[in-house]
N, C-alpha and C. Protein backbone atom coordinates (compact mmCIF):
# COMPACT_ATOMS: atom_id res chain seq x y z
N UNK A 1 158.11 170.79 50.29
CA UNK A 1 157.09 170.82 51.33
C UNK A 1 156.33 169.51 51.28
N UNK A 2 156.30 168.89 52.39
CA UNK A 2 155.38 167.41 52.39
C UNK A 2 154.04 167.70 52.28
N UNK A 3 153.15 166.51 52.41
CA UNK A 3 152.00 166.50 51.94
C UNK A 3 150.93 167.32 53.15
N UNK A 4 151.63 166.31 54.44
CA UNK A 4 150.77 167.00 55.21
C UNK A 4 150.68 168.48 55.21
N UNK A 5 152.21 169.16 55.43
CA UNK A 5 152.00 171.01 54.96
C UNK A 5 151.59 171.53 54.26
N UNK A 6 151.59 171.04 53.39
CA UNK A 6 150.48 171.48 52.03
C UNK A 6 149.04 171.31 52.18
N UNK A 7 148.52 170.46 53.06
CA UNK A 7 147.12 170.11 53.33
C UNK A 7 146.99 171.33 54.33
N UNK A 8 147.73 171.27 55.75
CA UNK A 8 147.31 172.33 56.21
C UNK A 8 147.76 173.94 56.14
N UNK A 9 148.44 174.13 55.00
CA UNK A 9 148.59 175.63 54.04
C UNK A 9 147.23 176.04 53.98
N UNK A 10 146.96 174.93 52.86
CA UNK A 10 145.85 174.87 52.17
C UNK A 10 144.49 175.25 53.25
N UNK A 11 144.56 174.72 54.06
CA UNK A 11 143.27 174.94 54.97
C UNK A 11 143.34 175.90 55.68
N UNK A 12 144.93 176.77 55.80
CA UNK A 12 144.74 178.19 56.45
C UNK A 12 144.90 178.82 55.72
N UNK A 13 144.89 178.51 54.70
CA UNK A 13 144.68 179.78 53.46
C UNK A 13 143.29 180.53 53.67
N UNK A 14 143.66 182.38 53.03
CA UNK A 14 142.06 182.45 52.81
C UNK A 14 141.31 182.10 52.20
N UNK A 15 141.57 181.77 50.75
CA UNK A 15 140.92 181.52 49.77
C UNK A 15 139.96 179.95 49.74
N UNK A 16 138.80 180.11 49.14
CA UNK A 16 138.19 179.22 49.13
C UNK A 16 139.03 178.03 47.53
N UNK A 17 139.13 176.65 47.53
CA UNK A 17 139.55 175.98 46.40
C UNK A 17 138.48 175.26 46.12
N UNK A 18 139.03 175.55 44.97
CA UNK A 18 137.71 173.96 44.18
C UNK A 18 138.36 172.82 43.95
N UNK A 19 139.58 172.46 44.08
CA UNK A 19 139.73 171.43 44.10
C UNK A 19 139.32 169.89 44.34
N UNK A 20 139.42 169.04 43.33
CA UNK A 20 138.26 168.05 43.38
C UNK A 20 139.28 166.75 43.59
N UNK A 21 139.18 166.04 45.11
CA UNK A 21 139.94 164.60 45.12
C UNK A 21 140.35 163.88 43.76
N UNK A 22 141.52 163.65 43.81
CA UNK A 22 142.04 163.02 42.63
C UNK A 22 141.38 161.56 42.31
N UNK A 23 141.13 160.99 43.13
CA UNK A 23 140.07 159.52 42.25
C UNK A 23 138.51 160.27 42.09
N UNK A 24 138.38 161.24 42.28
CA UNK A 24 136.91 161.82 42.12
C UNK A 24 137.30 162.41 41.36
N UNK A 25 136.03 162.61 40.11
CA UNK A 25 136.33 163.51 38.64
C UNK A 25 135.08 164.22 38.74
N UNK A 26 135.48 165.28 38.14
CA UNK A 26 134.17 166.54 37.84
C UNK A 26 132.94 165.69 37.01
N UNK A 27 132.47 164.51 36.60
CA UNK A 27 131.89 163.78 36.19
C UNK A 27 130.85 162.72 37.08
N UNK A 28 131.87 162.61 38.28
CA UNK A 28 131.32 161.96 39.79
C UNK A 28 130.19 162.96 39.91
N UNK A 29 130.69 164.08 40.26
CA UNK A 29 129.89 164.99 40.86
C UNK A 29 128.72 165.72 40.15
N UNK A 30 128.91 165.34 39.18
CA UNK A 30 127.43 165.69 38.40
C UNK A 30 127.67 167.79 37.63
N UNK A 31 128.65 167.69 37.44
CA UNK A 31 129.61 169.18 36.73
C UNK A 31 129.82 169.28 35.93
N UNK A 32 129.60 170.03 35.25
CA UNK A 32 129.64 170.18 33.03
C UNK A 32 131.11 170.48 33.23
N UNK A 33 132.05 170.43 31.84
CA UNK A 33 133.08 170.60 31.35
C UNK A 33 133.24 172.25 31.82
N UNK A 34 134.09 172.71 32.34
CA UNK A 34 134.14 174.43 32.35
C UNK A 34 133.60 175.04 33.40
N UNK A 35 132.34 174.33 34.63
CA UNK A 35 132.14 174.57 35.38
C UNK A 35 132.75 173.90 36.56
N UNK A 36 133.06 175.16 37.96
CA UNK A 36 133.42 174.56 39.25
C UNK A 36 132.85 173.80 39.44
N UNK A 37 133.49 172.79 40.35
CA UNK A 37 132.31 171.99 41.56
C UNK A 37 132.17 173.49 42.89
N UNK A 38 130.50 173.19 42.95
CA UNK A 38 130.05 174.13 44.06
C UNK A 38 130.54 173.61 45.64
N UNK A 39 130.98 174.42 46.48
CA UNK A 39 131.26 173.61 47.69
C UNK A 39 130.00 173.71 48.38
N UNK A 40 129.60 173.26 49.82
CA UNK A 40 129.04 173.33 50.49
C UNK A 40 129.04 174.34 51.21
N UNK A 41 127.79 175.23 51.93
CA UNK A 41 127.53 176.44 52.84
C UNK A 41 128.95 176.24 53.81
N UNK A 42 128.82 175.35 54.24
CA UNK A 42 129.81 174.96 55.67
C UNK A 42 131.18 175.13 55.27
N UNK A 43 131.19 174.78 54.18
CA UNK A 43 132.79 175.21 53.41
C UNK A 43 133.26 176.93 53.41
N UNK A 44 132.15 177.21 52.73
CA UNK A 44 132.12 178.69 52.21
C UNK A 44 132.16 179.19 53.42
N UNK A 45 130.66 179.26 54.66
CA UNK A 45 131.05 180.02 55.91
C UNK A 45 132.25 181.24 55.94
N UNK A 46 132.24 182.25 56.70
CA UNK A 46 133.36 183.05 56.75
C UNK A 46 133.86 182.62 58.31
N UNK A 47 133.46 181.78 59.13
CA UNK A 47 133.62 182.07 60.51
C UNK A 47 133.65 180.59 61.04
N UNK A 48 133.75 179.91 59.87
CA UNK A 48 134.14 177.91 59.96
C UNK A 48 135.44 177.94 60.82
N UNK A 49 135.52 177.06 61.12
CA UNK A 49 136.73 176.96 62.04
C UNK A 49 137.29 175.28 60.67
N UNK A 50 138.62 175.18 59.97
CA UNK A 50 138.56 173.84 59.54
C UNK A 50 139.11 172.63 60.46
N UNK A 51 139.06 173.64 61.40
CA UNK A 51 139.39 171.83 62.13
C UNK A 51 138.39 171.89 63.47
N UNK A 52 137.45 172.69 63.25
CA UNK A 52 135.83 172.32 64.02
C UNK A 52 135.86 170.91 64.03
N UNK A 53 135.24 170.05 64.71
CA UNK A 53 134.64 168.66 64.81
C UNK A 53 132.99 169.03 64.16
N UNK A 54 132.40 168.46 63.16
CA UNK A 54 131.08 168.50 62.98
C UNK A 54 129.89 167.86 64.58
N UNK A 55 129.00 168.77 64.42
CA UNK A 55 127.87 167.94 65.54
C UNK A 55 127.92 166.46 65.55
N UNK A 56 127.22 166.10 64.82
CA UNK A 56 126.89 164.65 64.67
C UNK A 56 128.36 164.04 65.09
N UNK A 57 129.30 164.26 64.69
CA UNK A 57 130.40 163.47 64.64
C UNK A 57 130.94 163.61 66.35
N UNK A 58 130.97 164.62 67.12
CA UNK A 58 131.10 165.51 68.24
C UNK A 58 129.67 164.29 69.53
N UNK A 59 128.78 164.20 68.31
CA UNK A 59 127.71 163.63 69.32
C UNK A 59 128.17 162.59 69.29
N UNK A 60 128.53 161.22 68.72
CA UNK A 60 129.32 160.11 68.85
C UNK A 60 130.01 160.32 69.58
N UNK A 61 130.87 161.16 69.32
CA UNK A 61 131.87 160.88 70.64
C UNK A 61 131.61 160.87 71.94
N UNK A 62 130.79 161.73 71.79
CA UNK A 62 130.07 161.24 73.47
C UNK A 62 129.49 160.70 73.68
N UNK A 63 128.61 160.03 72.78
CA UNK A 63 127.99 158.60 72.97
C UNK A 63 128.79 157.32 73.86
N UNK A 64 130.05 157.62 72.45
CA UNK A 64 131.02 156.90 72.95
C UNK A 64 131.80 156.45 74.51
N UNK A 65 131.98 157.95 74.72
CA UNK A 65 132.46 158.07 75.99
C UNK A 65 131.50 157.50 77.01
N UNK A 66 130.10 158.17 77.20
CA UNK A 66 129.22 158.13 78.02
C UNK A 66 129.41 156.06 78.02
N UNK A 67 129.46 155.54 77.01
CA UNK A 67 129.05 153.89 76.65
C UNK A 67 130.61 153.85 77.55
N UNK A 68 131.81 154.19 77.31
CA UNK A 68 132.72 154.00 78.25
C UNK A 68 132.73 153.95 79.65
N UNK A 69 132.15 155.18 80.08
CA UNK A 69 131.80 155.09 81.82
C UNK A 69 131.24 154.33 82.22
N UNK A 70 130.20 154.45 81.55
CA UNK A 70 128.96 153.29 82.37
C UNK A 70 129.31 152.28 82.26
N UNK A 71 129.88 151.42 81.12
CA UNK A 71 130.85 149.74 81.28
C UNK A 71 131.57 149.81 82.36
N UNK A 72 132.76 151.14 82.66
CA UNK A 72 133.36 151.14 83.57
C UNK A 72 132.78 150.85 84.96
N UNK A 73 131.58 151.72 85.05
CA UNK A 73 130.98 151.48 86.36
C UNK A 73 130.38 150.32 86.40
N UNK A 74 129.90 150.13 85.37
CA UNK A 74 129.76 148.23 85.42
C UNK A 74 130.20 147.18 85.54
N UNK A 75 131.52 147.77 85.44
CA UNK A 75 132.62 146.26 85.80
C UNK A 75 132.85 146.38 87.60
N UNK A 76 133.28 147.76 87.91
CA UNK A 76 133.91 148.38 88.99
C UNK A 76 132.95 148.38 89.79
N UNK A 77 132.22 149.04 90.19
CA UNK A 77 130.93 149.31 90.85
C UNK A 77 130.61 148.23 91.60
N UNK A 78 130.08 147.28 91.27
CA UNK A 78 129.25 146.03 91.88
C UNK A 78 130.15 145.27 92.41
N UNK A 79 131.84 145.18 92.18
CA UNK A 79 132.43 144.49 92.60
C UNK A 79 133.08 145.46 94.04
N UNK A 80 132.78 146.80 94.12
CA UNK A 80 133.18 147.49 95.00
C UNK A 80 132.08 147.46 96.40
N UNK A 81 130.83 147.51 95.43
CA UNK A 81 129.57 146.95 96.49
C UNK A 81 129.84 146.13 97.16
N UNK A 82 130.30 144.97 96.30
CA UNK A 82 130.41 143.28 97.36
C UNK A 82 131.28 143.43 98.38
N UNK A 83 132.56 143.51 97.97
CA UNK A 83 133.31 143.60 98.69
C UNK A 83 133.30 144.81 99.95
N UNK A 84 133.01 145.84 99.85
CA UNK A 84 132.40 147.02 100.61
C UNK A 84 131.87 146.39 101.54
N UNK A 85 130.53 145.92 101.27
CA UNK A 85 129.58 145.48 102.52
C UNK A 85 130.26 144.53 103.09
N UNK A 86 130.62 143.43 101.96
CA UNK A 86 131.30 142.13 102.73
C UNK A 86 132.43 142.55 104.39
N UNK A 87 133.08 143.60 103.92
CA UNK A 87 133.88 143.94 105.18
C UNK A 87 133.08 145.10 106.22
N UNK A 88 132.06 145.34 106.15
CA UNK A 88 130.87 146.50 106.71
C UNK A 88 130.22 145.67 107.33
N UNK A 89 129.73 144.42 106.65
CA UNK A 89 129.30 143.77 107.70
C UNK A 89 129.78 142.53 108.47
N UNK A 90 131.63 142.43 108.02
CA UNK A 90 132.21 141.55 108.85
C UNK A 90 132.73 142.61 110.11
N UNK A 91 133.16 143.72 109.98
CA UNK A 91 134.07 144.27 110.81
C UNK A 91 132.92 145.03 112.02
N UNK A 92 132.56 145.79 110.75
CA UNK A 92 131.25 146.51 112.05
C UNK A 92 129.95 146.21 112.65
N UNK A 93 129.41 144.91 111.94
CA UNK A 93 128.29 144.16 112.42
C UNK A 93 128.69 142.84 113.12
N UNK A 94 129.40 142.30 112.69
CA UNK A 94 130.15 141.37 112.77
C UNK A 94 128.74 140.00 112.77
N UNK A 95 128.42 140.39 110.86
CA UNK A 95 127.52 139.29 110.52
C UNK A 95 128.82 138.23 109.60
N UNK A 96 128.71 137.28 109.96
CA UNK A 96 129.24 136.48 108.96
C UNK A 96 128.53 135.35 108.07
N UNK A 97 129.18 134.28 107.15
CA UNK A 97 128.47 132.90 106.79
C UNK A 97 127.34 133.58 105.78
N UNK A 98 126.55 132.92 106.02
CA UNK A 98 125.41 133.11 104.67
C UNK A 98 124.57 133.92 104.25
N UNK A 99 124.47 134.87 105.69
CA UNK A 99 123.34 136.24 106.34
C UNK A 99 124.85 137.28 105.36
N UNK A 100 126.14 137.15 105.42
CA UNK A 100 127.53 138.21 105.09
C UNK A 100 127.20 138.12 103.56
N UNK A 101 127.13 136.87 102.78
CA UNK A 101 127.51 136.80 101.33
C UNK A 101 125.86 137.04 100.98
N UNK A 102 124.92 136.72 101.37
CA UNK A 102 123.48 137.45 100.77
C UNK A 102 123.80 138.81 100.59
N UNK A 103 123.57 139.73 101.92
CA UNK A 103 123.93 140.88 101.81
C UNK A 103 124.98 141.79 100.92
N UNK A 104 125.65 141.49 100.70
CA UNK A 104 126.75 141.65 99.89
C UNK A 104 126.01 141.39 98.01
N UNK A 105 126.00 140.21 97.90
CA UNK A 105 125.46 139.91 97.17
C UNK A 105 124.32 141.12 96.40
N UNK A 106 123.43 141.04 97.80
CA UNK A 106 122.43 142.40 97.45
C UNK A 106 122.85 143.62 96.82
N UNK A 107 123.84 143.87 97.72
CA UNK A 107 123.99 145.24 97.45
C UNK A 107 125.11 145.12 95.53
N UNK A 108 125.50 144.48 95.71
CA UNK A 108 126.18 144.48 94.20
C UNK A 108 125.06 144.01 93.15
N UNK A 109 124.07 143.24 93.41
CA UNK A 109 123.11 143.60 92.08
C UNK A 109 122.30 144.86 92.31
N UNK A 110 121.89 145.43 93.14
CA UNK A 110 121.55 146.86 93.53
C UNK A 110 122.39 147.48 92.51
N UNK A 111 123.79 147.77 92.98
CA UNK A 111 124.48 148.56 92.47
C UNK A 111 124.65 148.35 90.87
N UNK A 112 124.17 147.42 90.57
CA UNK A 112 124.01 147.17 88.90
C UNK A 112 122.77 147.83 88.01
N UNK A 113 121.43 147.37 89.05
CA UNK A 113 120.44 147.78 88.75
C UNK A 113 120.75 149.82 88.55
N UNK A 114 121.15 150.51 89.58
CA UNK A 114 121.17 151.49 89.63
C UNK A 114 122.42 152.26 88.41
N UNK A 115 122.97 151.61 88.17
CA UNK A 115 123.91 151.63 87.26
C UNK A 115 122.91 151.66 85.62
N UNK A 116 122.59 150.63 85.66
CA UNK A 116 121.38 150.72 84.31
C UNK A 116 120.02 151.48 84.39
N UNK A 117 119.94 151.78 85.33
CA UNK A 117 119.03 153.17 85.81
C UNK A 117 119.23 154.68 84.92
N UNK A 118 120.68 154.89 85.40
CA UNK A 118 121.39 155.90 85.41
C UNK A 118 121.52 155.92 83.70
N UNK A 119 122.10 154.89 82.99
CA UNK A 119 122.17 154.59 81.40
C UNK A 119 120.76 155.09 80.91
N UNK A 120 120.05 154.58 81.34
CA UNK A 120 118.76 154.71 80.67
C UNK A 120 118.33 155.99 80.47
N UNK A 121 117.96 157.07 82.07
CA UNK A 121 117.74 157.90 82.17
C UNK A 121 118.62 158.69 81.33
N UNK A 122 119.88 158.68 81.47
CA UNK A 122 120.93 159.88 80.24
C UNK A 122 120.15 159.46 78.80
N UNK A 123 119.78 157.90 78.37
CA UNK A 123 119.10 158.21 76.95
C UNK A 123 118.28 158.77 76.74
N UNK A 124 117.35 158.52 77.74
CA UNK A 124 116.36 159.37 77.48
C UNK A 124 116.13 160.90 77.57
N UNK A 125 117.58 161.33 78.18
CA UNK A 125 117.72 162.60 78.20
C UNK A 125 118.12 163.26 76.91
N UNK A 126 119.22 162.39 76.48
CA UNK A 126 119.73 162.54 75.46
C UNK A 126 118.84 162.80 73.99
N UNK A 127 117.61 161.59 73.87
CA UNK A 127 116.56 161.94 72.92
C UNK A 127 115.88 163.10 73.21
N UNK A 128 115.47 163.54 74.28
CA UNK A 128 114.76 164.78 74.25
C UNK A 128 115.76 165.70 74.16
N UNK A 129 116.74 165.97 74.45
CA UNK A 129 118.07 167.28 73.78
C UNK A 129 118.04 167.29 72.48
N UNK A 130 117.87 166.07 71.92
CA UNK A 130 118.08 166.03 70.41
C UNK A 130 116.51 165.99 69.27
N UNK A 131 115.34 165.76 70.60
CA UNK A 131 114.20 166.29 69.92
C UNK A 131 114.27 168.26 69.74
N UNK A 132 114.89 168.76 70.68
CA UNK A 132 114.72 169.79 70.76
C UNK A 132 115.46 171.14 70.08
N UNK A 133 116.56 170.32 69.66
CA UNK A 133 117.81 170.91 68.45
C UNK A 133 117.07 170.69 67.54
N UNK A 134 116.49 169.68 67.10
CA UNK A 134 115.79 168.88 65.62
C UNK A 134 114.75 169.89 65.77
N UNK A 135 113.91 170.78 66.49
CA UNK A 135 112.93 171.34 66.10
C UNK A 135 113.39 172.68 66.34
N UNK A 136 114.37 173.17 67.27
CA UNK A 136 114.60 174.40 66.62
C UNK A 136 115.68 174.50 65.58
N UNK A 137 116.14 173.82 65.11
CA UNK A 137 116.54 173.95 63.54
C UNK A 137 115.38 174.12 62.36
N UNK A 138 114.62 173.59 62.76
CA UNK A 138 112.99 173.24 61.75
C UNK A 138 112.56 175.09 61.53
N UNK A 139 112.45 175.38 63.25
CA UNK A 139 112.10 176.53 63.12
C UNK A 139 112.96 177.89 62.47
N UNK A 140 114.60 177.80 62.56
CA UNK A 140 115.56 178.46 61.90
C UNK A 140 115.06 178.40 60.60
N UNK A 141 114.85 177.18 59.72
CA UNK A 141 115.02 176.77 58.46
C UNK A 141 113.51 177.55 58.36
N UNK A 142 112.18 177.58 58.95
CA UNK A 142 111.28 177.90 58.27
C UNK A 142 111.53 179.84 58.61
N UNK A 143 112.25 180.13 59.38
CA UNK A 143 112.49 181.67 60.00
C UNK A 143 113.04 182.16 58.64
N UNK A 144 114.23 181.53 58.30
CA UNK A 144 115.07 182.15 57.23
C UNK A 144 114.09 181.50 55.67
N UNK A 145 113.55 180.82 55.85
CA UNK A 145 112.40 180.61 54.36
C UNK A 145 111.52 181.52 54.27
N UNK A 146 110.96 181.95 55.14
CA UNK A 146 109.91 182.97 55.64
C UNK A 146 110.51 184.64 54.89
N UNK A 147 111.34 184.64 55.67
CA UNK A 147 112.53 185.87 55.55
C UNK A 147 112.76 186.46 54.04
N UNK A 148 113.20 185.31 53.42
CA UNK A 148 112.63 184.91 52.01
C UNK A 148 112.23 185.53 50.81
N UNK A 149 110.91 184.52 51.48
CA UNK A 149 109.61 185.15 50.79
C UNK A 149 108.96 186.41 51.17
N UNK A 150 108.90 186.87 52.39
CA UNK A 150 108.81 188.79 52.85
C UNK A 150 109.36 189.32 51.79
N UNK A 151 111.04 188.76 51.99
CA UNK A 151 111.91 189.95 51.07
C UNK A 151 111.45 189.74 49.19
N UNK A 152 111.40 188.95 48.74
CA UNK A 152 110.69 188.75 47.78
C UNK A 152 109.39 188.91 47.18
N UNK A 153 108.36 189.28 48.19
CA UNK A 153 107.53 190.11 48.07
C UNK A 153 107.96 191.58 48.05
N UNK A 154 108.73 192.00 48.89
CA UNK A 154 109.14 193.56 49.10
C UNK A 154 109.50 193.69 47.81
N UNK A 155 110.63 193.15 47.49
CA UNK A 155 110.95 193.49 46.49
C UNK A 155 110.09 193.49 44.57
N UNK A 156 109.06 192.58 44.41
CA UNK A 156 108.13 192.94 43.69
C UNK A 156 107.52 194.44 43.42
């Protein structure tokens, strides 16, 4: 069995492993002689998916992407403006000469400006989505701390 099948055995297995990367030693990780390395909650989970994409990593990517479009429309866009009007207002106005290439002109830094409009506004959308995960996580984390200490009183 190759390596890769064995990696993903391993990850549809039920069982949780302790297995510790071979250039990493139970010594890296701060682990007495005889004891596991502990995994992480996200490991353990019963309802992890292992080939989930993590958030953060999931949010890059759309960073990414989003930084893709908008270049796109930045290259494309303004040159579709120029040319657009340029024949809008040769064919159907029938402006030509220096009054044709202003206009034109216009409208493709327009179409730039509105282009970096549009960038901006998604960041700033984007920070407030991510003010608002960041604080209801705050509130999860103090819900289940809370939860806690109730039950730890009860139980006294």
């Amino acid at each position: 069995m190759g390596k890769k099948n064995r990696n993903k055995s391993a990850l549809n297995s039920e069982e949780t492993t302790t297995e510790v990367h071979p250039r990493v030693t139970k010594q890296d990780l701060g682990v007495a002689d005889g004891e596991e390395p502990a995994l992480s909650k996200s490991c353990l989970s019963a309802g992890s998916d292992p080939y989930e994409v993590p958030f953060y990593s999931r949010q890059a990517a759309f960073a990414l992407l989003w930084l893709l479009v908008y270049s796109f429309g930045m290259f494309t866009l303004p040159f579709a403006a120029f040319f657009g009007t340029r024949h809008i207002l040769t064919h159907n106005f029938h402006i030509e000469g220096f009054a044709n290439t202003c206009g034109s002109v216009l409208a493709a830094v327009l179409m730039v400006n509105v282009i970096i409009v549009l960038y901006a506004l998604k960041g700033f959308k984007e920070a407030e989505e991510d003010a608002q995960e960041e604080k209801k996580r705050k509130e999860q984390a103090e819900g289940t701390a809370g939860d806690a200490k109730d039950e730890s009183k009860k139980s006294k």
